[in-house]
Protein backbone atom coordinates (compact mmCIF):
# COMPACT_ATOMS: atom_id res chain seq x y z
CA UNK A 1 0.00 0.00 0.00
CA UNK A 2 2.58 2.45 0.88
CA UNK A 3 4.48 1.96 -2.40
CA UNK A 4 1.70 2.55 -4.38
CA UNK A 5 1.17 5.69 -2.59
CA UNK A 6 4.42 7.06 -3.27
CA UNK A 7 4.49 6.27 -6.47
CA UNK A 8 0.58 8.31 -6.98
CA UNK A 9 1.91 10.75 -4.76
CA UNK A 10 4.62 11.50 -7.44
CA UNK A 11 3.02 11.47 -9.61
CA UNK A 12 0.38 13.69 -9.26
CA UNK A 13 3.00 16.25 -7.64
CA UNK A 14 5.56 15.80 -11.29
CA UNK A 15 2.30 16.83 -12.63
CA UNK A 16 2.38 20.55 -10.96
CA UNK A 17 6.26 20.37 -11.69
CA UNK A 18 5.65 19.75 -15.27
CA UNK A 19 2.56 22.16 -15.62
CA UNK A 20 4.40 24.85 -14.23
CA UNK A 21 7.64 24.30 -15.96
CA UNK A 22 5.34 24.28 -19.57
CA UNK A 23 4.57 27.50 -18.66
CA UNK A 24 7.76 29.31 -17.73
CA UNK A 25 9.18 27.72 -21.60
CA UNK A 26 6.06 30.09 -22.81
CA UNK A 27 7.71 33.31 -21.46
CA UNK A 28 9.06 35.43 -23.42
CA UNK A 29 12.67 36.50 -21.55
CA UNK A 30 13.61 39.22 -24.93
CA UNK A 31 14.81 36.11 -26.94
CA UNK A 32 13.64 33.54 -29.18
CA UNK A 33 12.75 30.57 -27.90
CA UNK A 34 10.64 28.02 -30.27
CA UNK A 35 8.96 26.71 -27.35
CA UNK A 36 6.63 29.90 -26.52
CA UNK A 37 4.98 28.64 -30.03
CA UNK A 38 4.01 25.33 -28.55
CA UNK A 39 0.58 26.83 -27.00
CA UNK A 40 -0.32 28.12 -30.78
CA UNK A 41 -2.68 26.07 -32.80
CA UNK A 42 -3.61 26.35 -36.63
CA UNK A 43 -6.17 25.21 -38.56
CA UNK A 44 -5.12 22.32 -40.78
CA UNK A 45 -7.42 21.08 -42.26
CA UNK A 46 -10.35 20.72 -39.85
CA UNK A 47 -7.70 19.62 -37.16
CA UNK A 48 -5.81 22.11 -34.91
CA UNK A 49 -2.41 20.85 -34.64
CA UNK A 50 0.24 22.81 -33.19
CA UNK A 51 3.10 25.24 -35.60
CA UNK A 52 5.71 22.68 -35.22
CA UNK A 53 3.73 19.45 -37.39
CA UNK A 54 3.11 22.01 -39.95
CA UNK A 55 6.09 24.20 -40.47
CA UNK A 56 9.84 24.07 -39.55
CA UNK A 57 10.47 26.70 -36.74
CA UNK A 58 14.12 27.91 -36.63
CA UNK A 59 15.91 30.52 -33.69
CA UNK A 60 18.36 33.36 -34.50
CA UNK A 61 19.36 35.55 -31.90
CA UNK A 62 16.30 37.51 -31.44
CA UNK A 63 13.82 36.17 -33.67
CA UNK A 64 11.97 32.94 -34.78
CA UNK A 65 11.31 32.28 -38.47
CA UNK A 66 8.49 30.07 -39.18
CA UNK A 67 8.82 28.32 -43.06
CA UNK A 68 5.62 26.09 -43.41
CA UNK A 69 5.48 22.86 -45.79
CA UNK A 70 2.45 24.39 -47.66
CA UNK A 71 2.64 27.86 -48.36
CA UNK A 72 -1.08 28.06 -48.06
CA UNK A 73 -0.52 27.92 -44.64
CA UNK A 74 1.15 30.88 -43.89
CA UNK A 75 -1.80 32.96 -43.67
CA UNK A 76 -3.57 30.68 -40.97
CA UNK A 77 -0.26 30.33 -39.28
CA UNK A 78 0.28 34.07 -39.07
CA UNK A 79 -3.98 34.52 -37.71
CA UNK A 80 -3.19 32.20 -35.39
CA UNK A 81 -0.05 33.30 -33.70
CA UNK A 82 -1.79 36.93 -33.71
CA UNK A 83 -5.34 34.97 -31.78
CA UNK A 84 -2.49 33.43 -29.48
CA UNK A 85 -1.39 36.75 -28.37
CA UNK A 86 1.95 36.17 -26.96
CA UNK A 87 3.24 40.06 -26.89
CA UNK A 88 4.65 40.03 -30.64
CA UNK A 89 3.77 40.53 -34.14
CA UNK A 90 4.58 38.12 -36.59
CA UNK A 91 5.87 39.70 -40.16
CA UNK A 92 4.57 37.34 -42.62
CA UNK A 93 6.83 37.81 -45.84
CA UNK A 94 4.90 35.26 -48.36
CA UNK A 95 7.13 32.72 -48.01
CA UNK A 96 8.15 32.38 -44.15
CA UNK A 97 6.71 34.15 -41.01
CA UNK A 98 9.59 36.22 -38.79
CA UNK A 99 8.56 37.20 -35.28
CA UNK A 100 10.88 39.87 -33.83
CA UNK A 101 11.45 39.71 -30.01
CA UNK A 102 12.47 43.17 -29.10
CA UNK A 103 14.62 43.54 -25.66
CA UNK A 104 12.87 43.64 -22.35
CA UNK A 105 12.70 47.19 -20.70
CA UNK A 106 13.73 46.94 -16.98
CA UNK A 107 10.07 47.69 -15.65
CA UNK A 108 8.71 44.67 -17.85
CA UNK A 109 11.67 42.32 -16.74
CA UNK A 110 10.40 43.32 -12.94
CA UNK A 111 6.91 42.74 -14.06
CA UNK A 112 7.88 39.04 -16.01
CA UNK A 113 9.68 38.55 -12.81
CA UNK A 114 6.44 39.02 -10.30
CA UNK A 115 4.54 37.04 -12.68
CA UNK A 116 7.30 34.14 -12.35
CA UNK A 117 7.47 34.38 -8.61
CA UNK A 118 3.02 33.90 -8.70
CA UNK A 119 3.35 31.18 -11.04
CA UNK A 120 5.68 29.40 -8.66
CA UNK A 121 3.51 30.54 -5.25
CA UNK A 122 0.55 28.68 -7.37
CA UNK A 123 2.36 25.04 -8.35
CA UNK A 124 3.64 25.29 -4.33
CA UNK A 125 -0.41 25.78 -3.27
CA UNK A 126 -1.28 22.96 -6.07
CA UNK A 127 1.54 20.72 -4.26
CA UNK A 128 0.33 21.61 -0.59
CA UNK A 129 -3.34 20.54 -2.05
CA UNK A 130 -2.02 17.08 -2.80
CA UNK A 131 -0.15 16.41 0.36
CA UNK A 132 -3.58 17.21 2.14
CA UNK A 133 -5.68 14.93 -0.12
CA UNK A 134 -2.80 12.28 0.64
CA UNK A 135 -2.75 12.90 4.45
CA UNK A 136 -6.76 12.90 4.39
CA UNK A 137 -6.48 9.64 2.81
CA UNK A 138 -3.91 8.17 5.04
CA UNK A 139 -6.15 9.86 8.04
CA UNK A 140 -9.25 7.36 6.51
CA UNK A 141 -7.38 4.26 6.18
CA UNK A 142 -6.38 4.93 10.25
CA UNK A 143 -9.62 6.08 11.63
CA UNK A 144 -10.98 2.52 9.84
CA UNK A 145 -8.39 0.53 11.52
CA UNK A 146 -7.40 -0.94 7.81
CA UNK A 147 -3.45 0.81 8.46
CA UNK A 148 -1.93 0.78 12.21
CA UNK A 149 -0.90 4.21 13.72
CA UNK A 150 2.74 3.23 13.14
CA UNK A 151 1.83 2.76 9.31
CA UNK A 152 0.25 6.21 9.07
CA UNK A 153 2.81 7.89 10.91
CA UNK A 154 4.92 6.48 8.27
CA UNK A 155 3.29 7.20 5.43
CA UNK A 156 2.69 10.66 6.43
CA UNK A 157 6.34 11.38 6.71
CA UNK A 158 6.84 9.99 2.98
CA UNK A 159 4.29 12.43 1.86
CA UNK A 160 6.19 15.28 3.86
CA UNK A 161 9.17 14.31 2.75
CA UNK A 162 8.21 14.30 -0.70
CA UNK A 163 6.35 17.71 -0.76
CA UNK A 164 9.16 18.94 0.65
CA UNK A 165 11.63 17.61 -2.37
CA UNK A 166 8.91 19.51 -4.65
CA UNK A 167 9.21 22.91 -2.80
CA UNK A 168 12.59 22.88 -3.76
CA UNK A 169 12.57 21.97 -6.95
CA UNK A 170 10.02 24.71 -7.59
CA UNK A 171 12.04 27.09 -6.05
CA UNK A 172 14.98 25.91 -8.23
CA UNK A 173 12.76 26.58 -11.20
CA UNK A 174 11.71 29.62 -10.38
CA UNK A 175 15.11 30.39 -9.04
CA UNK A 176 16.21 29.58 -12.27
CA UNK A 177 13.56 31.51 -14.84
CA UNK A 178 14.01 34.58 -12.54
CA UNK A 179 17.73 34.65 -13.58
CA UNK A 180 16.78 34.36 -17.28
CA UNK A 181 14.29 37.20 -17.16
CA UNK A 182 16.67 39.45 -15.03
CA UNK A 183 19.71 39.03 -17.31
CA UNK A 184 20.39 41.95 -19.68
């Protein structure tokens, strides 16, 4: 039983890991970074699939250029990043799309950097949440006798334990994405 726990505990807690650190790829830190494309969806043929099946996405130092397989595309590509609104324009050329990332003022930077440090205060609250579910759970099993109090006590330091390990790593995350906004 308590195997199984740990390993759903883990689980569900790489979850909020994984959510959050999705999100920080989307931010855009004044360079180009294919991944804050992966939230953008275009029309292909009745199916919305995401820029990367349908065109090749290549970095430069500041900018993304988007070449898709069908040319036809480009125009769908282009409404779509603009629908996505990710805080650039795309230039859309006729044969590729080039989104500019212009340098981050200092008061945006501080601004990116708030929203990083919320992000992280909200996958911390999402990992708390599980830990409670977990010791609620392990709190049932005692109260009907099917685990001993020895058992729970246990189990309920695993779950600490393991919270704990996912506090950190947040705050290495966030440590980390705060750095990358900051940097000039």
């Amino acid at each position: 039983m308590e195997s199984l726990s740990d390993k759903e505990i883990k689980l569900q807690m790489e979850k909020v890991l994984s959510f959050l650190d999705d999100n920080y790829k989307q931010i855009h830190v004044g360079r180009a970074n294919p991944a804050i494309l992966d939230r953008v969806r275009v029309d292909y043929y009745g199916s919305q699939v995401p820029v990367s099946q349908i065109a090749t996405v290549s970095s430069e130092a500041r900018s993304l250029i988007i070449k898709p397989w069908d040319i036809s595309l480009l125009k769908e590509i282009d409404r779509s990043i603009q629908k996505e609104n990710l805080g650039v324009t795309p230039q859309n050329d006729g044969e590729k799309i080039r989104i500019n990332f212009p340098p981050l003022s200092g008061e945006e930077r501080v601004r990116i950097s708030k929203e990083v440090s919320k992000m992280a205060e909200d996958a911390k609250v999402s990992i708390r949440n599980v830990r409670r579910d977990f010791i609620s759970k392990i709190n049932n099993l005692k109260k009907n006798k099917d685990i001993t109090e020895d058992e729970a006590s246990r189990s309920e330091k695993k779950v600490q334990e393991c919270t704990d390990s996912f506090v950190k790593k947040i705050d290495s995350l966030k440590e980390v994405k705060t750095k990358q906004v900051m940097e000039v």
